[in-house]
ModelCIF file with pLDDT and N, C-alpha, C, O atoms, coordinates in Angstrom:
data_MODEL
#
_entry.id   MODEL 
#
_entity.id                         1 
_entity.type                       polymer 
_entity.pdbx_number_of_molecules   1 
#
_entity_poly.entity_id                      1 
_entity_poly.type                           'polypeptide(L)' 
_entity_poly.nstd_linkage                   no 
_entity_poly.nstd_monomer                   no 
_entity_poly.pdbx_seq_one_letter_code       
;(UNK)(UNK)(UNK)(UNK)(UNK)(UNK)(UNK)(UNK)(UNK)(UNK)(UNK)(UNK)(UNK)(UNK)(UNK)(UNK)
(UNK)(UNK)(UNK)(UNK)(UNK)(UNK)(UNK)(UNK)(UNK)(UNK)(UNK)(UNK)(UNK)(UNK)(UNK)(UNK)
(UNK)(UNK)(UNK)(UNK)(UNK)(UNK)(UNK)(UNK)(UNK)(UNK)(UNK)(UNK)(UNK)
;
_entity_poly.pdbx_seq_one_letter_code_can   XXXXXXXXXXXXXXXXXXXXXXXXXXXXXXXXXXXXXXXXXXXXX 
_entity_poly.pdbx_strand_id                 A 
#
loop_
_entity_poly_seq.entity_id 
_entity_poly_seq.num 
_entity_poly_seq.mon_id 
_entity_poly_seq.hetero 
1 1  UNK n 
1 2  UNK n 
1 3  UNK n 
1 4  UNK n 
1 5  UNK n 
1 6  UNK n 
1 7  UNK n 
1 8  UNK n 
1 9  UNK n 
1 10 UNK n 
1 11 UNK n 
1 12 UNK n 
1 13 UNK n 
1 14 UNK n 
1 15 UNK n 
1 16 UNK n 
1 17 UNK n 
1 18 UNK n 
1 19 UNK n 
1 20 UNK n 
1 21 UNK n 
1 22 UNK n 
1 23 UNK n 
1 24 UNK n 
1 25 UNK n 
1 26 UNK n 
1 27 UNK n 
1 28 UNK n 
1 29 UNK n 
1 30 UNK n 
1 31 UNK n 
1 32 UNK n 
1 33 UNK n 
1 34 UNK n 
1 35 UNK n 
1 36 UNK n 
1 37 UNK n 
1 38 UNK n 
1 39 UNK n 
1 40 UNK n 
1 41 UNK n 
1 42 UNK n 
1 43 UNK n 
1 44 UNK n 
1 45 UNK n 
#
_struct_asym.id          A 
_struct_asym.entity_id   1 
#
loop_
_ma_qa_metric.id 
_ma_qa_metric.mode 
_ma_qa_metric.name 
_ma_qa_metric.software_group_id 
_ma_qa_metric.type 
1 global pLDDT . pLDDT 
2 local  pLDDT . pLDDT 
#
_ma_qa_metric_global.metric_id      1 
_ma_qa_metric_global.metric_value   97.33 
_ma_qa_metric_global.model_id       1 
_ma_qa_metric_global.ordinal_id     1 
#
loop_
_ma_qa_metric_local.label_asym_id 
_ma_qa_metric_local.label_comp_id 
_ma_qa_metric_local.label_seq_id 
_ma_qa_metric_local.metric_id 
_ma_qa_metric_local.metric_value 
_ma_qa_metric_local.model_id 
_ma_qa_metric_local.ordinal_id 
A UNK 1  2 95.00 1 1  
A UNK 2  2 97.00 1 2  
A UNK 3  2 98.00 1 3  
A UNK 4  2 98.00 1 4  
A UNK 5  2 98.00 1 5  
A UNK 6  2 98.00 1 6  
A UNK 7  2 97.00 1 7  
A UNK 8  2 98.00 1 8  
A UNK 9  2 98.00 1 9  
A UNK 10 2 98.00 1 10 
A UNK 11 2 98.00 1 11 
A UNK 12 2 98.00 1 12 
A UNK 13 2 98.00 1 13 
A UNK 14 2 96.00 1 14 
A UNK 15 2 97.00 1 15 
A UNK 16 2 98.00 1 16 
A UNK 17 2 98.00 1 17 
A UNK 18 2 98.00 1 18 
A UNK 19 2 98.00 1 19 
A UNK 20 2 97.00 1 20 
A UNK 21 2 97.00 1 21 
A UNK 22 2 98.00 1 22 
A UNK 23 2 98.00 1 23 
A UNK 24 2 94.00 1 24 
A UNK 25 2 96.00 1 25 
A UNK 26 2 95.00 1 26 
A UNK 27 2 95.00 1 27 
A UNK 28 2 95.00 1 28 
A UNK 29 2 96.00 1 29 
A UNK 30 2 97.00 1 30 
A UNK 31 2 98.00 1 31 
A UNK 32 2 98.00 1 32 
A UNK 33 2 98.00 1 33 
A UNK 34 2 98.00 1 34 
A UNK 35 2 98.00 1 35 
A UNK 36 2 98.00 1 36 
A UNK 37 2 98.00 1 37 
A UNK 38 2 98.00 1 38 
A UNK 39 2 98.00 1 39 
A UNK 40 2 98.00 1 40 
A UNK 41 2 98.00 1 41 
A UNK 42 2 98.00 1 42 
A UNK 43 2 98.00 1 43 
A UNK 44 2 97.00 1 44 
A UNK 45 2 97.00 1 45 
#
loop_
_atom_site.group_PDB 
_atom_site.id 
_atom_site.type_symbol 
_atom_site.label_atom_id 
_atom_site.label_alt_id 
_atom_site.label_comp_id 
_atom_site.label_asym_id 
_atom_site.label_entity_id 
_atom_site.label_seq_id 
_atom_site.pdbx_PDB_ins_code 
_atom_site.Cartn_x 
_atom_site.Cartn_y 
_atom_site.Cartn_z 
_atom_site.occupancy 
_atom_site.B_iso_or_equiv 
_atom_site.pdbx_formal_charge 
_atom_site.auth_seq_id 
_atom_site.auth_comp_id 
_atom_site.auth_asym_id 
_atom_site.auth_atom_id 
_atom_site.pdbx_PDB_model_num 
ATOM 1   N N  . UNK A 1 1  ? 92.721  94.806 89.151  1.00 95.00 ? 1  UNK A N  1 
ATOM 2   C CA . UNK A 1 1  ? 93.824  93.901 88.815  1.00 95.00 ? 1  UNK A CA 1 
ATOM 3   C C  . UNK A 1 1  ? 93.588  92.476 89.316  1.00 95.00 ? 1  UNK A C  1 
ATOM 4   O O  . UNK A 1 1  ? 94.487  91.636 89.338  1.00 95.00 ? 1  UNK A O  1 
ATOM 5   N N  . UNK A 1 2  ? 92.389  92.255 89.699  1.00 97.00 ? 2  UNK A N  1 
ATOM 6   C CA . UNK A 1 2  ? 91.895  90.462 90.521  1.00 97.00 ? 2  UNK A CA 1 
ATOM 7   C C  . UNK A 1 2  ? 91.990  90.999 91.933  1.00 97.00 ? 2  UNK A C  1 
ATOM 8   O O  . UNK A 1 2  ? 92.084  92.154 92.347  1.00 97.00 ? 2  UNK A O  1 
ATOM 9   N N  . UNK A 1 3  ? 91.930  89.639 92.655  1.00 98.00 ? 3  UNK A N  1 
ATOM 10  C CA . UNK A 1 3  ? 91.687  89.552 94.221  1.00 98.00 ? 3  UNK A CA 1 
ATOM 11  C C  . UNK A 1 3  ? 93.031  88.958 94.343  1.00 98.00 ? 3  UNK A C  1 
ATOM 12  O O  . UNK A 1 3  ? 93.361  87.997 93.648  1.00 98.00 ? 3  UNK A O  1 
ATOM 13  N N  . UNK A 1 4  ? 93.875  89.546 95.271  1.00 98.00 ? 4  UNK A N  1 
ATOM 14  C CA . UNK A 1 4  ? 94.925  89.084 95.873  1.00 98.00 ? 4  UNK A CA 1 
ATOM 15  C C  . UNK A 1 4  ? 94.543  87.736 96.974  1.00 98.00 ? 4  UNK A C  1 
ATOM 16  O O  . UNK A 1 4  ? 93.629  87.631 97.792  1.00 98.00 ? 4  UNK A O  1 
ATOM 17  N N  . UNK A 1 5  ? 95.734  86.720 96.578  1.00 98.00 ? 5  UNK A N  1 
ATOM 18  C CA . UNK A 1 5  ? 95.437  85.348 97.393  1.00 98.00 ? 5  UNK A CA 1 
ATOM 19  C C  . UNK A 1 5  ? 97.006  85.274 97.866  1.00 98.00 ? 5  UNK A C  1 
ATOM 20  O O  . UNK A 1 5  ? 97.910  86.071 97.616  1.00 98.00 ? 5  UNK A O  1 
ATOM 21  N N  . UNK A 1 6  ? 97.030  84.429 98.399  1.00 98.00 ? 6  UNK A N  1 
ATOM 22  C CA . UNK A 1 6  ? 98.177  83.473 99.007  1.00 98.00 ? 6  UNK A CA 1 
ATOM 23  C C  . UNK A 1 6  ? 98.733  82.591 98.306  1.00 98.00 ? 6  UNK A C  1 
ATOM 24  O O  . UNK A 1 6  ? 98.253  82.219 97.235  1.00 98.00 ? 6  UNK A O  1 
ATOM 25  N N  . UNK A 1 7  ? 100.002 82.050 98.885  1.00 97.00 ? 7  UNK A N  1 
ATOM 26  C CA . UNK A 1 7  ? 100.008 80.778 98.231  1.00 97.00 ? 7  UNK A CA 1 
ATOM 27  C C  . UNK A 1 7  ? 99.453  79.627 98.158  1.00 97.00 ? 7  UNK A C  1 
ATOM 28  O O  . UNK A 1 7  ? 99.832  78.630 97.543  1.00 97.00 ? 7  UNK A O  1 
ATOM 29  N N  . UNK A 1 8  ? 98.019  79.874 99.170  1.00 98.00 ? 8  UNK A N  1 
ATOM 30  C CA . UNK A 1 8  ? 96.961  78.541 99.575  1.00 98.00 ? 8  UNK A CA 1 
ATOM 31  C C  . UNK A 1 8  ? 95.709  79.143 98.522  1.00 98.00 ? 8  UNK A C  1 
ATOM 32  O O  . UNK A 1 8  ? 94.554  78.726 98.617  1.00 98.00 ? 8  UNK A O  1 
ATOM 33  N N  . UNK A 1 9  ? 96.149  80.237 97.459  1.00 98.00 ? 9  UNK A N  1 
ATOM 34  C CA . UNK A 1 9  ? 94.947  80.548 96.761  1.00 98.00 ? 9  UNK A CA 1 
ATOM 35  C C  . UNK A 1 9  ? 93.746  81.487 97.535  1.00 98.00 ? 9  UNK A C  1 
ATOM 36  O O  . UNK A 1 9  ? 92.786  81.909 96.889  1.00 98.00 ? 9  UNK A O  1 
ATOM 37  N N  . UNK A 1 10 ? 93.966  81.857 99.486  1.00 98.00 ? 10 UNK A N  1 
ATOM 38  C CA . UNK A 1 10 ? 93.157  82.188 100.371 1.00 98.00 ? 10 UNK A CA 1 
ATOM 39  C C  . UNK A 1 10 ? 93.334  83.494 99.844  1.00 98.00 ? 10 UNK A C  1 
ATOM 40  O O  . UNK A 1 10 ? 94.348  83.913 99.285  1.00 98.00 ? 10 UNK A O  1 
ATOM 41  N N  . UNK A 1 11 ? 92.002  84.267 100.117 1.00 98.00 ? 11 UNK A N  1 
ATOM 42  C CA . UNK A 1 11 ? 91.948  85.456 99.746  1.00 98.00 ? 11 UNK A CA 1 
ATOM 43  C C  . UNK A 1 11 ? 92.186  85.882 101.442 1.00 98.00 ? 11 UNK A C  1 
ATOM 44  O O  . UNK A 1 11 ? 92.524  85.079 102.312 1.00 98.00 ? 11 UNK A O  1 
ATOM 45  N N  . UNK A 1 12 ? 91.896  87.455 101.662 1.00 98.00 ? 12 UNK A N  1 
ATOM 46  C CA . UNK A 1 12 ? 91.977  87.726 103.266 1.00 98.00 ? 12 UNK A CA 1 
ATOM 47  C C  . UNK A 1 12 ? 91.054  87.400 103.837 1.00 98.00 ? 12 UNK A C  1 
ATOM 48  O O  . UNK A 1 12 ? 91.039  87.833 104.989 1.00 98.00 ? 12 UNK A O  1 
ATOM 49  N N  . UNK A 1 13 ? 89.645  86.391 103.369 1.00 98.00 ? 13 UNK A N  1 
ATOM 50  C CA . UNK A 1 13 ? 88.647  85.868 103.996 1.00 98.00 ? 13 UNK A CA 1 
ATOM 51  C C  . UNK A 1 13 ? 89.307  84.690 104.576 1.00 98.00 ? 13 UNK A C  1 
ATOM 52  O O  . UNK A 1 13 ? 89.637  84.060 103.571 1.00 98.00 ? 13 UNK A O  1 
ATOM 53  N N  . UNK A 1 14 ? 89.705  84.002 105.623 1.00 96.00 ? 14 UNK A N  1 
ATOM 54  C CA . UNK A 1 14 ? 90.010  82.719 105.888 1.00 96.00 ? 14 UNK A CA 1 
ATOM 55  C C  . UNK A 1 14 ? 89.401  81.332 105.247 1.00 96.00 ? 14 UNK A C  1 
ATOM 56  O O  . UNK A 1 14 ? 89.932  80.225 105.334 1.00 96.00 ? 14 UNK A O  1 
ATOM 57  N N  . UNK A 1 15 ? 88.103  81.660 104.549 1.00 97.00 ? 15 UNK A N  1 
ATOM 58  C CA . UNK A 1 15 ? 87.480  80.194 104.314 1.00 97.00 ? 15 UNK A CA 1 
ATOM 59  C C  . UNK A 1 15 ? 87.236  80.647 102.773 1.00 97.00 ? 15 UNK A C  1 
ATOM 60  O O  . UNK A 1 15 ? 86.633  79.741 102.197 1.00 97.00 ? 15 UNK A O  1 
ATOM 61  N N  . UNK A 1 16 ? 87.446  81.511 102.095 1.00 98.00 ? 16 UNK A N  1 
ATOM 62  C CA . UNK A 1 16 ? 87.108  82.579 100.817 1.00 98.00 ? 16 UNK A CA 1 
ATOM 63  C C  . UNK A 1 16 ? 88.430  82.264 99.705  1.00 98.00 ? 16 UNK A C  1 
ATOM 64  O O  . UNK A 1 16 ? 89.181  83.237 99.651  1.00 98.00 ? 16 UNK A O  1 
ATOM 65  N N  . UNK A 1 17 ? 88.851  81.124 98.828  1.00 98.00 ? 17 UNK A N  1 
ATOM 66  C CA . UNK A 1 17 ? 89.355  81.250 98.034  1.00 98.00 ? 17 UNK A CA 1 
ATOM 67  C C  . UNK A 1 17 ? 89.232  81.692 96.086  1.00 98.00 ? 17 UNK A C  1 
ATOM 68  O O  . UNK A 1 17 ? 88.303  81.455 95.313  1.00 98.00 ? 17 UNK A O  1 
ATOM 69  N N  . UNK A 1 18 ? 90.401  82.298 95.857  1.00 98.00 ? 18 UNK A N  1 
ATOM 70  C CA . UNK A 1 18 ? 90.232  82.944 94.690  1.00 98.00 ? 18 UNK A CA 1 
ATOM 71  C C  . UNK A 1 18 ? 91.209  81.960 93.408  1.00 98.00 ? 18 UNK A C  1 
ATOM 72  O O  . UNK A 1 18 ? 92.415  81.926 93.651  1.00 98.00 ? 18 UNK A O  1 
ATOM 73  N N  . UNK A 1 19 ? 90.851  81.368 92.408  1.00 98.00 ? 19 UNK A N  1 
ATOM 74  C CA . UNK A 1 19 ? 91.987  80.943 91.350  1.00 98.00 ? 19 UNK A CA 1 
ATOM 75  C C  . UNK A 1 19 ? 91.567  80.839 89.950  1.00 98.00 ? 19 UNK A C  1 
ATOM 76  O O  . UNK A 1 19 ? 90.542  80.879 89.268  1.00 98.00 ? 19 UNK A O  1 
ATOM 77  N N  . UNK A 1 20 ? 92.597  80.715 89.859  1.00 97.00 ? 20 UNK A N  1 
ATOM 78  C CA . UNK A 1 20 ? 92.330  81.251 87.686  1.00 97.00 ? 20 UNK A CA 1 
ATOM 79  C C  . UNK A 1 20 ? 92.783  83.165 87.324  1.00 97.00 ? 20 UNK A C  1 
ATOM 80  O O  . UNK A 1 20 ? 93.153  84.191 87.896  1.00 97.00 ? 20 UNK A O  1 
ATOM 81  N N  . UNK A 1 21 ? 92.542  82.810 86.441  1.00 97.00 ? 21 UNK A N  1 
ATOM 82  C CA . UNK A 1 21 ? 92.500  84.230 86.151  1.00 97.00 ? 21 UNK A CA 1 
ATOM 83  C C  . UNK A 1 21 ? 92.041  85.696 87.113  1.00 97.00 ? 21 UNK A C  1 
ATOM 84  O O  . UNK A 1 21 ? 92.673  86.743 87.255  1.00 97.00 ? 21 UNK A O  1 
ATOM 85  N N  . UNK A 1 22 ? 91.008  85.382 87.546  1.00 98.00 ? 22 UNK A N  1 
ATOM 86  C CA . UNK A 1 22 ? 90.819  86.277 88.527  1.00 98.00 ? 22 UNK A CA 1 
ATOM 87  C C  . UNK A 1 22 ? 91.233  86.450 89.694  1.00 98.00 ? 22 UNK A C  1 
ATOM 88  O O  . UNK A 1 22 ? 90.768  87.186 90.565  1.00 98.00 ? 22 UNK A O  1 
ATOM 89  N N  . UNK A 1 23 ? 92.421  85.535 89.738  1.00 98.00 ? 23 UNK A N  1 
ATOM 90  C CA . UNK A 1 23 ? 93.611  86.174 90.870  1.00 98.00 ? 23 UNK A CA 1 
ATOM 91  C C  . UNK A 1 23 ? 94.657  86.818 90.459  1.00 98.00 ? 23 UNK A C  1 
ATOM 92  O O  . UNK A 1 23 ? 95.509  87.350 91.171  1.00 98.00 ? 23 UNK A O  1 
ATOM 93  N N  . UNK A 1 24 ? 94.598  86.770 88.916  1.00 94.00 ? 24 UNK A N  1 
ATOM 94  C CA . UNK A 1 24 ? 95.495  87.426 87.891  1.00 94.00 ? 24 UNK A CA 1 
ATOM 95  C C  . UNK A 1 24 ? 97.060  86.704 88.382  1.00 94.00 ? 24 UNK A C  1 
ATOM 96  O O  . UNK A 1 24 ? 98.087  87.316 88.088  1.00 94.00 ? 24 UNK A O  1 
ATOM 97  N N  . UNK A 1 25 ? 97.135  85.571 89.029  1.00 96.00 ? 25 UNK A N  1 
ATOM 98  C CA . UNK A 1 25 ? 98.882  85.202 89.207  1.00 96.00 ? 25 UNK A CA 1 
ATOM 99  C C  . UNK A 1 25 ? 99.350  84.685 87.751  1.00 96.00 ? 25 UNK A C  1 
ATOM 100 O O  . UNK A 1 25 ? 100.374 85.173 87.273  1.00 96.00 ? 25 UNK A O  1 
ATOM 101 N N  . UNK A 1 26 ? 98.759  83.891 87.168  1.00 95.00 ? 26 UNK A N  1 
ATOM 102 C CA . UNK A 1 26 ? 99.133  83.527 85.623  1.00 95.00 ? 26 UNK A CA 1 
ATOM 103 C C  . UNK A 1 26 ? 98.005  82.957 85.123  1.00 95.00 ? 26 UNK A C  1 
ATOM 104 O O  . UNK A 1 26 ? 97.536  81.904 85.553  1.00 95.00 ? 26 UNK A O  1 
ATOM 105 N N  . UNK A 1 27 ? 97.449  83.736 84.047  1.00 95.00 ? 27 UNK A N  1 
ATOM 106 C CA . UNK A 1 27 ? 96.090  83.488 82.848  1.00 95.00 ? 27 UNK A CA 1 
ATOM 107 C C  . UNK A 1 27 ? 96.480  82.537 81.961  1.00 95.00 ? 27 UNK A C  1 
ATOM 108 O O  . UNK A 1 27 ? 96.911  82.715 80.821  1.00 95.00 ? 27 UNK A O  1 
ATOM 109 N N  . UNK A 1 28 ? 96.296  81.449 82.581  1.00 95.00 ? 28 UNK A N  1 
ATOM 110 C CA . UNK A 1 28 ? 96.501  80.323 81.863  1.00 95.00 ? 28 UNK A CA 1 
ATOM 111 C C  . UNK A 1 28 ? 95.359  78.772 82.240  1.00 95.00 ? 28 UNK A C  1 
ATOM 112 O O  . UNK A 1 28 ? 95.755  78.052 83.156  1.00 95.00 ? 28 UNK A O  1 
ATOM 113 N N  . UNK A 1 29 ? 94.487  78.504 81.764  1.00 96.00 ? 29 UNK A N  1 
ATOM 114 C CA . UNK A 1 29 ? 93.762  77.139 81.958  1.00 96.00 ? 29 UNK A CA 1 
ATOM 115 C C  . UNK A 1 29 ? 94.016  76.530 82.837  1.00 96.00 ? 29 UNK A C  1 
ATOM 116 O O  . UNK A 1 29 ? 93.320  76.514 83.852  1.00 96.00 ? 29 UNK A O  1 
ATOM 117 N N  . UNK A 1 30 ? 95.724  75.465 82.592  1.00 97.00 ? 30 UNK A N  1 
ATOM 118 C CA . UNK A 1 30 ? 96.044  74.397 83.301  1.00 97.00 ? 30 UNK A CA 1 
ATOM 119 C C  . UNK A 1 30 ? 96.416  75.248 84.835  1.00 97.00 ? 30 UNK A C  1 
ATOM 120 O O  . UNK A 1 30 ? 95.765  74.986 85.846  1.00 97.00 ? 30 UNK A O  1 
ATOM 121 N N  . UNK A 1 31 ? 97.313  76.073 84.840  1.00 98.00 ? 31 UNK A N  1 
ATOM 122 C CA . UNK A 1 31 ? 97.388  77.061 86.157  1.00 98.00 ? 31 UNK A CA 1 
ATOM 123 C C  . UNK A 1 31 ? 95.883  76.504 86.975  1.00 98.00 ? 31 UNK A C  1 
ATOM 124 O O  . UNK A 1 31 ? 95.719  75.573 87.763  1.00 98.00 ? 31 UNK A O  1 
ATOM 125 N N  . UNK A 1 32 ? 94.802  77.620 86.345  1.00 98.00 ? 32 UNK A N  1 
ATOM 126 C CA . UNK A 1 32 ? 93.525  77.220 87.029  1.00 98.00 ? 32 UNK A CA 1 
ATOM 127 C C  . UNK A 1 32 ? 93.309  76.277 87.849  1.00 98.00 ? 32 UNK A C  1 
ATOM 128 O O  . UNK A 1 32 ? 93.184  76.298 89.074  1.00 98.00 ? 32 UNK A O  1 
ATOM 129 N N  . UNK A 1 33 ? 93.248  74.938 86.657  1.00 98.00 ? 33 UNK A N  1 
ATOM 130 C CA . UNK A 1 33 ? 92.981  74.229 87.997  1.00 98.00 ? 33 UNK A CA 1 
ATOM 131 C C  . UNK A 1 33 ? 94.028  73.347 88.616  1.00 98.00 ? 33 UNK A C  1 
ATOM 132 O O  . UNK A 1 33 ? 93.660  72.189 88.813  1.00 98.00 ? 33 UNK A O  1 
ATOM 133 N N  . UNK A 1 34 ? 95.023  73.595 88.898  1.00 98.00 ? 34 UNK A N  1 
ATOM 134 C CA . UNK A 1 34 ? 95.904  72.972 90.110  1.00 98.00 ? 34 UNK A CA 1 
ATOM 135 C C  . UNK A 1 34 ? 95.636  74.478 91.173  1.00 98.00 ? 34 UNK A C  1 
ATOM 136 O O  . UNK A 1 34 ? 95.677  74.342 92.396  1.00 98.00 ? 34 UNK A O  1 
ATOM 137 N N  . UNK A 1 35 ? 95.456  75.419 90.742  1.00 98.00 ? 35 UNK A N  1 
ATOM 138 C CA . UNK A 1 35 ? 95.593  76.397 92.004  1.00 98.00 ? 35 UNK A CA 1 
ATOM 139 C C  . UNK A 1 35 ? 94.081  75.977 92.473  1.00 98.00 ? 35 UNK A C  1 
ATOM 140 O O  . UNK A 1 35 ? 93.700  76.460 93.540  1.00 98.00 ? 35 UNK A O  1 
ATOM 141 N N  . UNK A 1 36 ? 93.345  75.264 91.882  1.00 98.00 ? 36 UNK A N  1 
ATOM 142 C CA . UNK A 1 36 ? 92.152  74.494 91.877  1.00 98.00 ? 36 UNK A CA 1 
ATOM 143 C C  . UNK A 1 36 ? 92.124  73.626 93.483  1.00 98.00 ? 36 UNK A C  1 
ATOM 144 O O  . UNK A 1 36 ? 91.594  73.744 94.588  1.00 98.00 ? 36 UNK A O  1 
ATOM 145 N N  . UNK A 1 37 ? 93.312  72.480 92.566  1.00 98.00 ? 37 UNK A N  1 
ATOM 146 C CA . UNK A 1 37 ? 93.714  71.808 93.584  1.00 98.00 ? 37 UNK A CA 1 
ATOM 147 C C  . UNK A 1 37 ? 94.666  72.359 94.825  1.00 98.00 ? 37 UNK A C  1 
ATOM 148 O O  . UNK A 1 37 ? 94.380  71.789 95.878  1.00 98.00 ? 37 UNK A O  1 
ATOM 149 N N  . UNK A 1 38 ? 95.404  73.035 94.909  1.00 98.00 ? 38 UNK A N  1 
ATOM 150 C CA . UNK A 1 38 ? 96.023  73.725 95.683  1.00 98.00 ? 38 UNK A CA 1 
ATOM 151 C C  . UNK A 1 38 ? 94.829  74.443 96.711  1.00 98.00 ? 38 UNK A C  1 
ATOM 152 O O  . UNK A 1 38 ? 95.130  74.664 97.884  1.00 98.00 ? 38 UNK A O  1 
ATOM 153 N N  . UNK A 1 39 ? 93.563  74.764 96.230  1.00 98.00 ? 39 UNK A N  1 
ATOM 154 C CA . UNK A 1 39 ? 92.985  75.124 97.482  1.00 98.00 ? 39 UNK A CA 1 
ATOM 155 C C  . UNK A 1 39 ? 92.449  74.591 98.238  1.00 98.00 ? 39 UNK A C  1 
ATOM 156 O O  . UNK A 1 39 ? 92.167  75.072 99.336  1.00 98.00 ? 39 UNK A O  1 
ATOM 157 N N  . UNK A 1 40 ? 92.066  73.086 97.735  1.00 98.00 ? 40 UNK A N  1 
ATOM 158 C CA . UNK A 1 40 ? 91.696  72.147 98.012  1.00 98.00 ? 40 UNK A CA 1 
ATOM 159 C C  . UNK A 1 40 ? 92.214  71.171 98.904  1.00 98.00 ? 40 UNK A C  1 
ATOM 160 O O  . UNK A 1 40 ? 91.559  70.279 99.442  1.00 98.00 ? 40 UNK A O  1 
ATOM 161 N N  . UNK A 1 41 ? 93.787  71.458 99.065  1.00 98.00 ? 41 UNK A N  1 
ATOM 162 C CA . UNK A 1 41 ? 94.119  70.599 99.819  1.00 98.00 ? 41 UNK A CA 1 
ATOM 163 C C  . UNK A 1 41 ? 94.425  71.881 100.987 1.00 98.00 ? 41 UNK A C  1 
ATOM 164 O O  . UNK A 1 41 ? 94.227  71.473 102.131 1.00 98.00 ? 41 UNK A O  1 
ATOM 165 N N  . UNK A 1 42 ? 94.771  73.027 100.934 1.00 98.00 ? 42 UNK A N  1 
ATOM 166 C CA . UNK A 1 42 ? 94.390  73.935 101.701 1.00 98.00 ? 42 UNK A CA 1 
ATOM 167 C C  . UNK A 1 42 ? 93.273  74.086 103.017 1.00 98.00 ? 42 UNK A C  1 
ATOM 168 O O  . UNK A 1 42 ? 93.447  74.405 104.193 1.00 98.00 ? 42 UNK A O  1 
ATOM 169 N N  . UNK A 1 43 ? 91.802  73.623 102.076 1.00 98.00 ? 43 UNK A N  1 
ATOM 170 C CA . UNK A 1 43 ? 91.015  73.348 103.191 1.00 98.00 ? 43 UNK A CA 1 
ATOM 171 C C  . UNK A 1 43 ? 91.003  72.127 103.568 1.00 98.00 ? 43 UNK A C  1 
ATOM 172 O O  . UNK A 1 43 ? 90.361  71.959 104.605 1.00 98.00 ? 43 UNK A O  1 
ATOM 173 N N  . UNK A 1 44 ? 91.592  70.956 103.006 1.00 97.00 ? 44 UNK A N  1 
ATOM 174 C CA . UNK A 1 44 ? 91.956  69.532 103.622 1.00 97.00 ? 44 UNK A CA 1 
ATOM 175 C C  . UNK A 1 44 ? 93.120  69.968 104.918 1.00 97.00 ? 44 UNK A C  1 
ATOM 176 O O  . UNK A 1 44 ? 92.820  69.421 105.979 1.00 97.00 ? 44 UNK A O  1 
ATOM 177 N N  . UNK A 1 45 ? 93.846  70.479 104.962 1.00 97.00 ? 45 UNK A N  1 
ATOM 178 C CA . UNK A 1 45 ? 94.610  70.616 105.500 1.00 97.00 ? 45 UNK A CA 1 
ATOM 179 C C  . UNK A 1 45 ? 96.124  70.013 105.206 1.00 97.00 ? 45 UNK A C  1 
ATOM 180 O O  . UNK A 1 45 ? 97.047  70.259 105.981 1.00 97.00 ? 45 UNK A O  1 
#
């Protein structure tokens, strides 16, 4: 069913993020990449 993430996109690896479709939260393109960006500012802090 995908890799379960967070709302930071973090999988249960601390430095290991998952987005797009293969986190299965919503199969949709634009989704992609802001959860894109969403992990991104994640590891920005």
């Amino acid at each position: 069913k995908g890799i379960p993430v967070d709302d930071s996109m973090r999988t249960n690896v601390e430095h290991i993020y998952a987005i797009g479709d293969v986190n299965a939260r919503m199969m949709l393109a634009h989704v992609a990449t802001f959860q894109g960006y969403r992990a991104l500012n994640a590891i920005a802090g």
